[in-house]
Protein backbone atom coordinates (compact mmCIF):
# COMPACT_ATOMS: atom_id res chain seq x y z
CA UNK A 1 -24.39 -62.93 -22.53
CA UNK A 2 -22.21 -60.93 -25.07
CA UNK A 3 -19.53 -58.62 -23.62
CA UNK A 4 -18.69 -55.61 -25.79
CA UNK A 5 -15.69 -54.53 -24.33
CA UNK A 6 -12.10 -54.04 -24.80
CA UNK A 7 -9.37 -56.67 -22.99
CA UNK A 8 -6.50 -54.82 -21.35
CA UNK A 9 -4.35 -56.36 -23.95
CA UNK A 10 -5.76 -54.20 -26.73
CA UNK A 11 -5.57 -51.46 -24.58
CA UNK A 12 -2.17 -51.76 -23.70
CA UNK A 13 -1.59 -52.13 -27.71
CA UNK A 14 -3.76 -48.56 -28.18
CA UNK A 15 -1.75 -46.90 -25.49
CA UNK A 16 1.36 -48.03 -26.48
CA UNK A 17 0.68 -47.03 -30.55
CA UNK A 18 -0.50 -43.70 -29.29
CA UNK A 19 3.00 -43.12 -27.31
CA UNK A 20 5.25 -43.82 -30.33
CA UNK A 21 2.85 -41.68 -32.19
CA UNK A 22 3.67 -38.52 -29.53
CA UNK A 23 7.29 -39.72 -29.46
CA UNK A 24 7.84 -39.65 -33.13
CA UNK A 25 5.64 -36.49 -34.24
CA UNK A 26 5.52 -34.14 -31.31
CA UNK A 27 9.24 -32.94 -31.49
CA UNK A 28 7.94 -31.57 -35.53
CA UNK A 29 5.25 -29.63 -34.24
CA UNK A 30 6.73 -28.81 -31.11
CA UNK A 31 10.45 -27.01 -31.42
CA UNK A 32 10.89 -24.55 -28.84
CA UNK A 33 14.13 -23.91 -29.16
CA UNK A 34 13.97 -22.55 -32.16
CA UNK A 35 11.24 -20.48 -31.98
CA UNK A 36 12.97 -19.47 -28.92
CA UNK A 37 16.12 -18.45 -31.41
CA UNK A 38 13.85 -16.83 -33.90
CA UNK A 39 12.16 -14.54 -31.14
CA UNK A 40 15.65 -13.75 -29.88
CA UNK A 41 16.35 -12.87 -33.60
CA UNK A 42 13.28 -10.61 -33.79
CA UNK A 43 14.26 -8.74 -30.81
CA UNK A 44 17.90 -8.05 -31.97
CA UNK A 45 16.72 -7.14 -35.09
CA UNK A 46 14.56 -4.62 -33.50
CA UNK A 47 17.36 -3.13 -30.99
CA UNK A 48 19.24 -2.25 -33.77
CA UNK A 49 16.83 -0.56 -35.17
CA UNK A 50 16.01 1.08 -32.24
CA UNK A 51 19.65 2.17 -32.02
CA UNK A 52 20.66 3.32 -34.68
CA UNK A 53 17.72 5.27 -34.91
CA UNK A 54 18.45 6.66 -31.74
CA UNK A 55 21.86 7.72 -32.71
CA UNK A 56 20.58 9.50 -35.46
CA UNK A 57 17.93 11.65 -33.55
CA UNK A 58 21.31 12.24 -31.20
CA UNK A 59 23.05 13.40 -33.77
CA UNK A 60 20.72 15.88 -35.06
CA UNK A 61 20.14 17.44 -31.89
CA UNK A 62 23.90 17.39 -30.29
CA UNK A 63 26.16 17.77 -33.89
CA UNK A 64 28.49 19.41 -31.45
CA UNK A 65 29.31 16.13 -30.28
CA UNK A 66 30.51 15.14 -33.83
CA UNK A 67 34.42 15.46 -34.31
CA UNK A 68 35.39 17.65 -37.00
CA UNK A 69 35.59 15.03 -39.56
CA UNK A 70 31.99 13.89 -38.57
CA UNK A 71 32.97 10.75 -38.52
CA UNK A 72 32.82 9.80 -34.89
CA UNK A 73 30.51 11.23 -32.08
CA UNK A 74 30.78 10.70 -28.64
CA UNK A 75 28.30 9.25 -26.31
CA UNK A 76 26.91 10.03 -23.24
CA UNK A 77 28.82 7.93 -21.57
CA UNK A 78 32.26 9.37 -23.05
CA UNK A 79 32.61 6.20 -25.90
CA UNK A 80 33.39 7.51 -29.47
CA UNK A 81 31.91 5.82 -31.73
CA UNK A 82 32.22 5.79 -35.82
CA UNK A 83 30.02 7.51 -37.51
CA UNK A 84 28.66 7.63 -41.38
CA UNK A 85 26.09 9.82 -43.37
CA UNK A 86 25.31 10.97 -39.95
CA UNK A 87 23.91 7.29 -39.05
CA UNK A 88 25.75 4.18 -36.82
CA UNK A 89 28.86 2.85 -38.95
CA UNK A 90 28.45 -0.47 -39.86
CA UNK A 91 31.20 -2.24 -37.28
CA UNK A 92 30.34 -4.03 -34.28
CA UNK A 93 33.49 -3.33 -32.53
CA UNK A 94 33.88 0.73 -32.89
CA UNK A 95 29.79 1.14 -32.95
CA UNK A 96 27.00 -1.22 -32.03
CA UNK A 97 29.22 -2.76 -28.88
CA UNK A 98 27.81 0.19 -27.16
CA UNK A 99 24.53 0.84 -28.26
CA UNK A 100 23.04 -2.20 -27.68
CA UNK A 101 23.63 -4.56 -24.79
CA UNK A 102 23.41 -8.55 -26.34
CA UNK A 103 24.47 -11.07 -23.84
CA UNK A 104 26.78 -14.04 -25.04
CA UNK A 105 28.36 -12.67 -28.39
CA UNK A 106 31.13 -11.81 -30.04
CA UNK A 107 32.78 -10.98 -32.67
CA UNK A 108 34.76 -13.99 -35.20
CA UNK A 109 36.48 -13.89 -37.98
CA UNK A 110 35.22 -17.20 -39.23
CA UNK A 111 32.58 -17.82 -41.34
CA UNK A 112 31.47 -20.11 -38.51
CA UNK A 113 30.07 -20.04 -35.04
CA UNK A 114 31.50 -22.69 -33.12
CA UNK A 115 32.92 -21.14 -30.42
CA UNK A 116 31.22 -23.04 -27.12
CA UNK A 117 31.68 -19.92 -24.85
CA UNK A 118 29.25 -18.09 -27.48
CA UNK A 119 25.65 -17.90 -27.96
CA UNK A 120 26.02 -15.64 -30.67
CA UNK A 121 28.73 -14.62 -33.17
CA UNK A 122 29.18 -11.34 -35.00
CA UNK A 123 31.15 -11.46 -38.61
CA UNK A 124 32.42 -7.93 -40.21
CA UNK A 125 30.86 -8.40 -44.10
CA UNK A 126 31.34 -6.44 -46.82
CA UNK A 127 29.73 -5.13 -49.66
CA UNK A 128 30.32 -8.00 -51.92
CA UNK A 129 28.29 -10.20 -49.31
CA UNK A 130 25.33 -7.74 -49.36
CA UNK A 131 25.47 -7.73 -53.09
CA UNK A 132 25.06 -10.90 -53.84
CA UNK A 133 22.17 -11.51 -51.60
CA UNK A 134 19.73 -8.87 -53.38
CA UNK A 135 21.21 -5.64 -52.85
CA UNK A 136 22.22 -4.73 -55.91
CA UNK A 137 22.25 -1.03 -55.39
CA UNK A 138 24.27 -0.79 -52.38
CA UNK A 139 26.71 1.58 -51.46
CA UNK A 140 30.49 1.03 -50.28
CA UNK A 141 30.02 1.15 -46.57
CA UNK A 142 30.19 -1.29 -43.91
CA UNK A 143 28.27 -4.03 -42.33
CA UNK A 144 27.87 -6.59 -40.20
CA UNK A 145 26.07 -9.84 -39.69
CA UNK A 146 25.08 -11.49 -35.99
CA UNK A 147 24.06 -15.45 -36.59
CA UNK A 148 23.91 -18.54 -33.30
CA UNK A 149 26.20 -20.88 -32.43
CA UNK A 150 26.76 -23.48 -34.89
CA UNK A 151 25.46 -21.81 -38.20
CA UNK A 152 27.52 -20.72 -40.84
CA UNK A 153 26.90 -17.63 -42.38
CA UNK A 154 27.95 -18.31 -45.63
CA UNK A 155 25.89 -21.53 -46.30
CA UNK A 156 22.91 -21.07 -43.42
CA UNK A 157 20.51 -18.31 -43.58
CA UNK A 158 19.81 -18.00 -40.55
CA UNK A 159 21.10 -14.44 -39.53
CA UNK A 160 20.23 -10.68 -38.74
CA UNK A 161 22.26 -8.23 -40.86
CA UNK A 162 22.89 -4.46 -40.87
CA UNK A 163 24.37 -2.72 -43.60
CA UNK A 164 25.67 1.24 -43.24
CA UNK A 165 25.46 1.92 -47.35
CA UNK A 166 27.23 5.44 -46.88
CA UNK A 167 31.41 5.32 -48.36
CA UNK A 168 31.79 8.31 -46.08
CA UNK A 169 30.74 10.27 -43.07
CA UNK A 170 29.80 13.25 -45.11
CA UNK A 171 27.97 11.52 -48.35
CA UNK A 172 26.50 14.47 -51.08
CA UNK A 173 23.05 11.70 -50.11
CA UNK A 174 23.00 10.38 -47.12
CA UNK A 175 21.84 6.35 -48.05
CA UNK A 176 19.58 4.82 -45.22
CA UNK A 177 21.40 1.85 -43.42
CA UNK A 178 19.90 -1.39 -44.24
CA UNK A 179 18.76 -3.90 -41.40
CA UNK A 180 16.92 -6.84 -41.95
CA UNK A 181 17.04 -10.66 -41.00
CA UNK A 182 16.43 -14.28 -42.83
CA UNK A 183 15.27 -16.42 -40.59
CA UNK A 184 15.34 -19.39 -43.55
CA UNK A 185 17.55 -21.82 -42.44
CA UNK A 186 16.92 -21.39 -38.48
């Protein structure tokens, strides 16, 4: 009589081959984390959006609430914040710190986010920095750029930016702000 079968030895050997197999390749198809980050990203990118858009509609209806220099209105809530072309000024600390509610960040002055009591760091930029990633046509205004805990924003792209183009709070053109995010290097 012929048995066609398999000994438990060579199943043992196909169970364990198929084990290193999952060990080895399910952490490159599988990285939660960081699609966790990059959904996180999204969102932020999208509130604000959603914020400074909001400002904007708030400033059209209540320009009483702009100070005579327009370059600070006040919120509901009694915070002033700055102001330019009529849209959110480009600083985290004097605008966007109260219009949108991000848990875990904060603002550096480092290129790099290492510090452990942050999920999230925010870095003042410039216009050089927005110029010499594409925008060649930007204005003199200011901007900002949120990016996680250990990245560097100067040699990781892994960041969402915003970018008020406007040199002052009454432009002769008003230049939309610029928000986007690179998700590259994430």
């Amino acid at each position: 009589m012929n048995n066609k079968g398999f000994t438990l030895i060579e199943l043992i050997v196909v169970v364990v081959l198929l084990a290193i197999l999952a060990i080895t390749a399910a952490p490159k198809f599988i990285n939660l984390q960081d699609d966790a980050n990059d959904a996180v990203m999204l969102a932020m990118k999208g509130a604000l959006k959603s914020a400074e858009t909001l400002i904007a509609l708030k400033i059209r209806l209540n320009p009483e609430d702009l100070n005579a220099n327009q370059n600070r209105f006040t919120l509901d809530g009694g915070q002033n914040i700055r102001v330019r072309g009529k849209l959110a000024d480009g600083r985290w600390n004097n605008t966007f710190v109260y219009l949108v509610d991000f848990a875990d960040i904060g603002q550096v002055s480092s290129n790099n986010c290492t510090d452990e009591s942050l999920k999230w760091c925010v870095r003042q930029r410039g216009q050089n920095w927005f110029i010499s990633r594409g925008f060649a046509t930007i204005g003199t205004g200011r901007g900002f750029v949120i990016f996680p805990l250990g990245k560097n924003v100067n040699q990781d792209s892994c960041y969402i930016y915003y970018m008020n183009q406007n040199d002052t709070a009454i432009p002769a053109i008003a230049q939309p702000s610029i928000i986007g995010i690179d998700l590259s290097d994430c």
